[in-house]
Protein backbone atom coordinates (compact mmCIF):
# COMPACT_ATOMS: atom_id res chain seq x y z
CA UNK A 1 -41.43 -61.42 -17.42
CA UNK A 2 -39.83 -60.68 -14.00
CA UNK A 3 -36.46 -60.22 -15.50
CA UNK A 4 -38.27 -57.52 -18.13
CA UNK A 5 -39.86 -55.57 -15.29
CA UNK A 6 -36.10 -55.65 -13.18
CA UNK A 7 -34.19 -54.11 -16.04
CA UNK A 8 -36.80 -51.58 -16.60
CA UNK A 9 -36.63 -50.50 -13.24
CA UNK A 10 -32.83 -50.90 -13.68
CA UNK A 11 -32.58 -48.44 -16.04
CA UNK A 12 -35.33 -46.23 -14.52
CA UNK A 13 -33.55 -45.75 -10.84
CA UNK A 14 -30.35 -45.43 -13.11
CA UNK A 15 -31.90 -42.51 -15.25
CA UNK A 16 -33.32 -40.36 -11.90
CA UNK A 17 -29.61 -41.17 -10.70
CA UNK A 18 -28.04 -39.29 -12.80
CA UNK A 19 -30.91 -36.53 -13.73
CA UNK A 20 -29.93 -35.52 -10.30
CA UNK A 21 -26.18 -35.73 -10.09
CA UNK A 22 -26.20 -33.06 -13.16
CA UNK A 23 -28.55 -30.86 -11.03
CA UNK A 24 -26.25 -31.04 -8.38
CA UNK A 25 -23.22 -29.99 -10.35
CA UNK A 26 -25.76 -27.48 -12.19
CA UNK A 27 -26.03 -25.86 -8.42
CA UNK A 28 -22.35 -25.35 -7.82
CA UNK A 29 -20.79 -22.18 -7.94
CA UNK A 30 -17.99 -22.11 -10.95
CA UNK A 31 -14.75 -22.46 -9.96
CA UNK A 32 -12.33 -18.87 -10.28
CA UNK A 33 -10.44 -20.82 -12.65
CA UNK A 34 -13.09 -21.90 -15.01
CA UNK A 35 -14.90 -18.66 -15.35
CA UNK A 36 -11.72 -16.69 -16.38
CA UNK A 37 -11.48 -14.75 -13.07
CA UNK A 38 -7.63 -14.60 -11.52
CA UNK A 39 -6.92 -15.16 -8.01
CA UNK A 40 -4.98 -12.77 -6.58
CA UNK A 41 -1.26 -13.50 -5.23
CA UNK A 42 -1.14 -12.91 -1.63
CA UNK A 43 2.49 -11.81 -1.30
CA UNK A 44 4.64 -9.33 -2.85
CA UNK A 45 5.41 -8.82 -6.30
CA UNK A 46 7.74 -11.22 -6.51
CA UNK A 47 4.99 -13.31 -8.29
CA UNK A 48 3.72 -13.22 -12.10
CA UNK A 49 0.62 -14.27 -13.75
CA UNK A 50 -0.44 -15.44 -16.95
CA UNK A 51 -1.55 -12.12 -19.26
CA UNK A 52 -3.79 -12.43 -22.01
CA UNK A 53 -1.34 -12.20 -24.76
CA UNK A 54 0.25 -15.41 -23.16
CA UNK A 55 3.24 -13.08 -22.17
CA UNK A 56 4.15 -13.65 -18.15
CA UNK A 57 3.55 -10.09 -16.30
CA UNK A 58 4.66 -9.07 -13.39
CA UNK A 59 1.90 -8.84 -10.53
CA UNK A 60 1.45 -5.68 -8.76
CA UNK A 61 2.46 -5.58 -5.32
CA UNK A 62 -0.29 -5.05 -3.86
CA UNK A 63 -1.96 -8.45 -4.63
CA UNK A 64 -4.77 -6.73 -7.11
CA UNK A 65 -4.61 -6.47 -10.34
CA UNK A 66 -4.23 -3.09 -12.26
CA UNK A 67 -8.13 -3.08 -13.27
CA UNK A 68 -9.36 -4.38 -9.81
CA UNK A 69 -8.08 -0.20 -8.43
CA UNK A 70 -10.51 2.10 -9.26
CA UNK A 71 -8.82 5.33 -10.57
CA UNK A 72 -9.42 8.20 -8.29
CA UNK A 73 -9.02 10.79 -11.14
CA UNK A 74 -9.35 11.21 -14.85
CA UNK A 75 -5.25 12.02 -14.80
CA UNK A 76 -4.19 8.13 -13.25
CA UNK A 77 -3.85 6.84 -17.14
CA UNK A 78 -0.81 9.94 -17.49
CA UNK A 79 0.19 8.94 -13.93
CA UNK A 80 0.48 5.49 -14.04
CA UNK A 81 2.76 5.72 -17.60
CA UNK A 82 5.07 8.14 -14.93
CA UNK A 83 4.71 5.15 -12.72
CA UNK A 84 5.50 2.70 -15.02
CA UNK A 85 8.86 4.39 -16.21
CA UNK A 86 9.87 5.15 -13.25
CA UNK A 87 9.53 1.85 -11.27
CA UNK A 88 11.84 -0.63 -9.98
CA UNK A 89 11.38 -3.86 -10.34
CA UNK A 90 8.97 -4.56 -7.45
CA UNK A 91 7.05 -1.71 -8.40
CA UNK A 92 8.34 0.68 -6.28
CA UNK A 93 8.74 4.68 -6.79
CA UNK A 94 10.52 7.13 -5.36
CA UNK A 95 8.92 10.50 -5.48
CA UNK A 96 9.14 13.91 -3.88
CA UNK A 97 6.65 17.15 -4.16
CA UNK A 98 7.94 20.78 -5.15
CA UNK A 99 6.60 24.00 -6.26
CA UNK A 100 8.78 26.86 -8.05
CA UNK A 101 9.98 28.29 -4.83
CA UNK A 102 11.57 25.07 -4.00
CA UNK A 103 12.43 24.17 -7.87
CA UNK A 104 13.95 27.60 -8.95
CA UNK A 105 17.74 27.57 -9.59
CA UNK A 106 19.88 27.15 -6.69
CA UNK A 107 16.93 25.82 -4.86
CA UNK A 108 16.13 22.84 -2.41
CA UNK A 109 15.30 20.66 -5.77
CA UNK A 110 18.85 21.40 -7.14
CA UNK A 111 20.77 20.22 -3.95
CA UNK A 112 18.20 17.31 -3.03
CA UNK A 113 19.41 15.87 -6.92
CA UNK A 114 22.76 16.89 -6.45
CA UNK A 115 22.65 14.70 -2.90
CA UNK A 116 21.80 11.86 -5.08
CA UNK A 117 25.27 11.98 -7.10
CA UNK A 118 27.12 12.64 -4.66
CA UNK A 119 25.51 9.87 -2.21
CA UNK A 120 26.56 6.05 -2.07
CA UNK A 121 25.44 4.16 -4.66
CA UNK A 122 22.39 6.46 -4.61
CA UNK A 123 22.59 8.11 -8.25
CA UNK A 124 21.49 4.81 -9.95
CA UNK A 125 18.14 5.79 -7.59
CA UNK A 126 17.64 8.72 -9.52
CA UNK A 127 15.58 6.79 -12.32
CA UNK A 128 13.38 5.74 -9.75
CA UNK A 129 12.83 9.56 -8.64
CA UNK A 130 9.35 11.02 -9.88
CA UNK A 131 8.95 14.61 -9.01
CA UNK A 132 5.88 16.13 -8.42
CA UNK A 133 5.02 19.49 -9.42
CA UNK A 134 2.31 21.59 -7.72
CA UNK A 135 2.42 24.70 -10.32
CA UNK A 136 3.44 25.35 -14.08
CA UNK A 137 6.45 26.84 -13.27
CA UNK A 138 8.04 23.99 -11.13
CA UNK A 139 7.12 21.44 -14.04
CA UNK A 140 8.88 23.48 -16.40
CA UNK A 141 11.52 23.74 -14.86
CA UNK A 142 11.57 19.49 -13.23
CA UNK A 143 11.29 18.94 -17.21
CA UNK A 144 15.02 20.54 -18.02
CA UNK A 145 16.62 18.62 -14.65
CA UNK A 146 14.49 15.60 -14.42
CA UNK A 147 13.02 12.79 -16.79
CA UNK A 148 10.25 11.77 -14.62
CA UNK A 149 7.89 15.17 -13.71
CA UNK A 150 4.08 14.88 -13.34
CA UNK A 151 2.08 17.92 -12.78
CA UNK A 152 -0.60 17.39 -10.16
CA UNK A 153 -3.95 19.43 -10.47
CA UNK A 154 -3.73 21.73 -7.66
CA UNK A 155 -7.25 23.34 -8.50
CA UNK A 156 -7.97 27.19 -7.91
CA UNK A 157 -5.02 27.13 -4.76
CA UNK A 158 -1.76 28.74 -5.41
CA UNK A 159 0.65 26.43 -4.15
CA UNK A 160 3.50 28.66 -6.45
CA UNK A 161 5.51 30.63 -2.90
CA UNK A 162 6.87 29.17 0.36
CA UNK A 163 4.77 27.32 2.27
CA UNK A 164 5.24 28.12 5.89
CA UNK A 165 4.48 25.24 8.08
CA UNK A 166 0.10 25.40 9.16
CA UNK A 167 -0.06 29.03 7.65
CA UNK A 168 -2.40 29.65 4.43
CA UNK A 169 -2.81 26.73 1.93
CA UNK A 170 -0.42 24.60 3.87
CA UNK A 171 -3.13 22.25 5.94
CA UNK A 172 -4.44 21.59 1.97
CA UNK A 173 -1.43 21.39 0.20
CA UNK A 174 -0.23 18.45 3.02
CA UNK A 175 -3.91 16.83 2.31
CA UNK A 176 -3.50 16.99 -1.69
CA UNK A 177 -0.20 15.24 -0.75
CA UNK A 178 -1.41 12.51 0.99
CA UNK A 179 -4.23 11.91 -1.60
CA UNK A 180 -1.42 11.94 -3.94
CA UNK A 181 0.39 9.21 -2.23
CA UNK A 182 -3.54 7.10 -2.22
CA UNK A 183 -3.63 7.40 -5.82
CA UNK A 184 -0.23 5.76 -6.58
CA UNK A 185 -0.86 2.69 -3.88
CA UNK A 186 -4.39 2.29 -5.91
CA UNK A 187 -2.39 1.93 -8.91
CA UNK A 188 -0.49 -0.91 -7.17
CA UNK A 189 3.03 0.80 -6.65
CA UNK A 190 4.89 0.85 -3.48
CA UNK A 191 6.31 4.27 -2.58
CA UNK A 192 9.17 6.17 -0.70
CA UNK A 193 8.23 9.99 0.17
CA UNK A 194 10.67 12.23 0.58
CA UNK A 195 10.40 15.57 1.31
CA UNK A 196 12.41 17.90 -1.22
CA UNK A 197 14.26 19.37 1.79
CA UNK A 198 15.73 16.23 2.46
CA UNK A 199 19.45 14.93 1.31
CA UNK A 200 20.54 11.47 0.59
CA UNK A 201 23.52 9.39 1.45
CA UNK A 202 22.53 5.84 1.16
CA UNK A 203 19.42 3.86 -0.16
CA UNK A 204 16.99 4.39 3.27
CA UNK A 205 15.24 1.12 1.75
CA UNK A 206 18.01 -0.91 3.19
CA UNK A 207 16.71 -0.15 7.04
CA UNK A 208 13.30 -1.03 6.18
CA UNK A 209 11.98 -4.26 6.66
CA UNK A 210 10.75 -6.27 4.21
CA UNK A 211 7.52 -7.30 6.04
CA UNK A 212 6.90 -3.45 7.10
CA UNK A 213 3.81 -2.27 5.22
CA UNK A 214 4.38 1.42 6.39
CA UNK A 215 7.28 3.25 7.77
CA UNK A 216 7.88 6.74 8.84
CA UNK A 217 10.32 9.08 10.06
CA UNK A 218 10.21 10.62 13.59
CA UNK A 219 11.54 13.76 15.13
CA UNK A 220 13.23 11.59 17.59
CA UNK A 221 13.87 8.09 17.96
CA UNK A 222 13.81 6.32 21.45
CA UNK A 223 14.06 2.81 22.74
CA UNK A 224 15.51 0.29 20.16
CA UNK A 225 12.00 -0.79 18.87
CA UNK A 226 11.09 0.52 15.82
CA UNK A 227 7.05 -1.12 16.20
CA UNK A 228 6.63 1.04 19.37
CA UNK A 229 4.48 3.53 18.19
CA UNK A 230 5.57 5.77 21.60
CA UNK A 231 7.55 8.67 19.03
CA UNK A 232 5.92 11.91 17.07
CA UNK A 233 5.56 11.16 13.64
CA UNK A 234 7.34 13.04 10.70
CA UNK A 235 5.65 13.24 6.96
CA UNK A 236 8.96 14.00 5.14
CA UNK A 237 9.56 10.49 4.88
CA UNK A 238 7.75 7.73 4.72
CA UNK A 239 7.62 4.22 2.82
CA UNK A 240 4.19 2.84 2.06
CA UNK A 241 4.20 -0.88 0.60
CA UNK A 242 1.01 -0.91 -1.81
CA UNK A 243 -1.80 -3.84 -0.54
CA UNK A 244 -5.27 -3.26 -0.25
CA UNK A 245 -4.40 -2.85 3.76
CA UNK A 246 -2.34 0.33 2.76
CA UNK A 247 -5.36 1.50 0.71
CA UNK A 248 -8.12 0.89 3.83
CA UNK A 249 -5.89 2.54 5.58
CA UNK A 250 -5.06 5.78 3.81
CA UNK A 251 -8.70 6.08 2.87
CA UNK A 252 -9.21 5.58 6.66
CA UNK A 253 -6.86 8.53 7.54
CA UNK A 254 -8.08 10.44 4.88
CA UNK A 255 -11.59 10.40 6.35
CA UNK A 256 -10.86 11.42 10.08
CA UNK A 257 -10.25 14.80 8.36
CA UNK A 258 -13.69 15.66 8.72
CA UNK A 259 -13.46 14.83 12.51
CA UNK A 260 -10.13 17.13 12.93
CA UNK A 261 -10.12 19.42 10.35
CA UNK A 262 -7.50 21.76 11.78
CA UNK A 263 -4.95 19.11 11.59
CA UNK A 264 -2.51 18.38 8.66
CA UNK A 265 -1.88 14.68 8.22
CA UNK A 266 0.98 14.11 10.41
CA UNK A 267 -0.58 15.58 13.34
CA UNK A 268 -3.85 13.48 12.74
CA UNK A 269 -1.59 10.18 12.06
CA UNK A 270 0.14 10.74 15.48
CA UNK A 271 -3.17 10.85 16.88
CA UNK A 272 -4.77 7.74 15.58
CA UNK A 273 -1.55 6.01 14.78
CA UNK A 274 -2.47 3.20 16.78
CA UNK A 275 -5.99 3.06 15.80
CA UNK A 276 -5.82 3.27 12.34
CA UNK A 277 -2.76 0.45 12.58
CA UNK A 278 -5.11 -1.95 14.23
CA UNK A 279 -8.14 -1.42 12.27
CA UNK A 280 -6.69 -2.09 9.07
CA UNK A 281 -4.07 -4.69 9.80
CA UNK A 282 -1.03 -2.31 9.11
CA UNK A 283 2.50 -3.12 10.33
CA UNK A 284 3.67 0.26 11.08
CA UNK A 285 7.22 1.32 12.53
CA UNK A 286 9.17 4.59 12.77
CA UNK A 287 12.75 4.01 11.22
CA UNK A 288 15.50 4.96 13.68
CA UNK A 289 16.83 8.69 13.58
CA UNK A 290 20.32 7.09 13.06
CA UNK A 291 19.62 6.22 9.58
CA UNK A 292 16.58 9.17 9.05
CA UNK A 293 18.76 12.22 10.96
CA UNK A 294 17.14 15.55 11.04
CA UNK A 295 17.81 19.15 12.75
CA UNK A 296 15.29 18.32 15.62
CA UNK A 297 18.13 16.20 17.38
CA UNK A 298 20.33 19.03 17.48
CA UNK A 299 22.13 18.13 20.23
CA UNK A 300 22.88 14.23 18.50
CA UNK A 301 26.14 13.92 16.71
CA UNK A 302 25.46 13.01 12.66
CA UNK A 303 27.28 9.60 12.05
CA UNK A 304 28.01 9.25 8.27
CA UNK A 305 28.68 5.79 9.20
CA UNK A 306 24.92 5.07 9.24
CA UNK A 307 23.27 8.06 7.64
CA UNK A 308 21.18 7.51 4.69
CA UNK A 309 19.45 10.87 5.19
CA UNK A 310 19.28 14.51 6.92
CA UNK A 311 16.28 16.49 6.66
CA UNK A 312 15.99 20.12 7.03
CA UNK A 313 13.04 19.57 9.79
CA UNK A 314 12.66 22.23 12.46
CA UNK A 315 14.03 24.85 10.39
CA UNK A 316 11.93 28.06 9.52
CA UNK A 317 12.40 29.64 6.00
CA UNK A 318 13.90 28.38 2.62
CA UNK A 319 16.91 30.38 3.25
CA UNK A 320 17.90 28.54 6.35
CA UNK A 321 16.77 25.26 5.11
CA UNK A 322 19.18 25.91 2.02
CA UNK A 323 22.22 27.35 4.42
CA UNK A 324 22.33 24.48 6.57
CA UNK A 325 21.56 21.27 4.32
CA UNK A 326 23.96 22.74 2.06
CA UNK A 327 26.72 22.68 5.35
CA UNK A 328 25.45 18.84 6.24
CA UNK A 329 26.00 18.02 2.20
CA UNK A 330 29.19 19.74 2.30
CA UNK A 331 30.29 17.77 5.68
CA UNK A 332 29.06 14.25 3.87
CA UNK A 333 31.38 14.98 0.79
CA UNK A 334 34.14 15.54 3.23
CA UNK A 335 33.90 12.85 4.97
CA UNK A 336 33.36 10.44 2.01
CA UNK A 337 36.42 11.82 0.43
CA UNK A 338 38.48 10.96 3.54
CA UNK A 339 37.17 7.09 3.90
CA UNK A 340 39.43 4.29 3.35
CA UNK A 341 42.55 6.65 2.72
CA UNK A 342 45.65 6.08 4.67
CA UNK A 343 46.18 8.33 7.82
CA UNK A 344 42.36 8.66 7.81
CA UNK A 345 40.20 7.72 11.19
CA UNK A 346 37.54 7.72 8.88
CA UNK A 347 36.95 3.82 7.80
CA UNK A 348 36.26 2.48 4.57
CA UNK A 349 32.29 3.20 3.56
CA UNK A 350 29.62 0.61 3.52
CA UNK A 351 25.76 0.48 2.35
């Protein structure tokens, strides 16, 4: 009789026992993996995941997947098939802005491609190169030059003349641009900026480093340490690495507008530079004037030996901006056709 009762209350204890342990597990939240979710890969996008076709894709950069950004406009589905044709293999884009005063014939657009060719081992970056268009006109005519043009929804504004620095629509043109440059890190592509009255020598990536998450270009460049923040900012250039840090903090710039609305974005970045760094978690650096020359060191001799670019910064007017890239271009090919030759002082050229 005892040994009855001792397996009854054997398998009694044993039956609460595990009643319990499947309320327990019950409890637990599901594991990512189990309920279909994907982690995220915290570096760059270097990494691929597993798509639903059972194909391997490449990750975005940015660590997010492509349906974790929420599109900012009904246009991003057009804009990210630009994107996608356009991007290197990290995801990464080259793009400038134009309108048809800076597209027509014999314009800045013409001489900023024709910098390209003519640069070192820059034309294979042309298929990288999206072009933005602000009017009808300047698409048109990126469509017979160019095989990546998008044509960005300027509203009621005119954006179609010569936009003279902080007069008329220029404070919202500079504003559309920098939502612009939002959009494509929320689509998970890294970006370089160039302004359209910029030339190229050499691939500017080369000088940035890999860890940077933002880089810009400064009228003047001094010290030797690129993180010192101690330089005024320049827009023409700038290299944005898309992570959900660059998002926080473009949205984060975007929104101290309303604070300072009569400042364009550069002004308002030099400003809050630091701040805006620190809140979001940004590694920002200005990238030497050596590599990223411009017109506002006039007094600094242009090495060709280290150039990768020469903006026409601190210039006034198309037609000067025109007359004296088209010198500096002029000056490159001479010098490039004099390297390595015999007789020459001028050495052989290097990336």
């Amino acid at each position: 009789m005892n040994t009855v009762r001792n397996l009854v209350r054997f398998l009694l204890v044993a039956a609460i026992s595990t009643v319990a342990c499947v309320v327990l597990l019950l409890q637990r939240s599901p594991c990512p993996c189990d309920s279909g979710a994907v982690v995220a890969p915290a570096a760059r996008g270097d990494l691929a995941v597993a798509g639903g076709n059972g194909r391997t894709q490449q990750a975005h950069p940015s660590g997010m997947q492509a349906a974790a950004a929420s599109p900012r406009d009904k246009d991003d589905g057009e804009l990210a098939q630009v994107l996608r044709r356009a991007a290197m293999e990290d995801n990464t884009i080259i793009m400038t802005f134009t309108n048809e005063a800076f597209a027509a014939p014999g314009s800045l657009m013409d001489l900023f491609l024709e910098s390209f060719r003519v640069g070192l081992k820059t034309e294979q970056l042309l298929k990288h190169l999206v072009i933005v268009a602000a009017d009808a006109k300047a698409f048109a005519r990126c469509r017979q030059v160019h095989p990546h043009c998008y044509a960005l929804a300027m509203g009621a504004t005119n954006f179609t003349g010569e936009q003279r620095f902080m007069a008329g629509d220029y404070l919202d043109m500079m504003w559309r641009r920098n939502r612009f440059q939002a959009r494509v890190l929320g689509l998970g592509y890294s970006f370089v900026f160039t302004d359209v009255d910029i030339v190229w020598f050499r691939n500017p990536l080369l000088r940035i480093p890999v860890a940077v998450d933002f880089a810009m270009s400064c009228d003047m460049f001094y010290g030797d340490n690129p993180y010192d923040l101690n330089k005024r900012a320049n827009g023409g250039f700038v290299y944005a690495r898309a992570s959900a840090r660059t998002v926080a903090f473009y949205d984060a710039w975007y929104e101290a507008r309303e604070a300072h609305p009569d400042k364009n974005e550069q002004d308002l970045f030099d400003k809050l530079k630091r701040e805006l760094s620190a809140r979001s978690g940004v590694a920002a650096q200005f990238v030497d004037t050596d590599y990223l020359g411009g017109f506002c060191e006039s007094g600094k001799r242009r090495d060709f030996n280290k150039l990768c670019t020469y903006h026409g910064n601190c210039l006034v007017g198309l037609g000067a901006k025109l007359q004296r890239l088209r010198g500096v271009l002029d000056e490159w090919k001479e010098f490039k056709a004099k390297a390595g030759k015999p007789g020459s002082n001028v050495t052989a050229l290097t990336d």
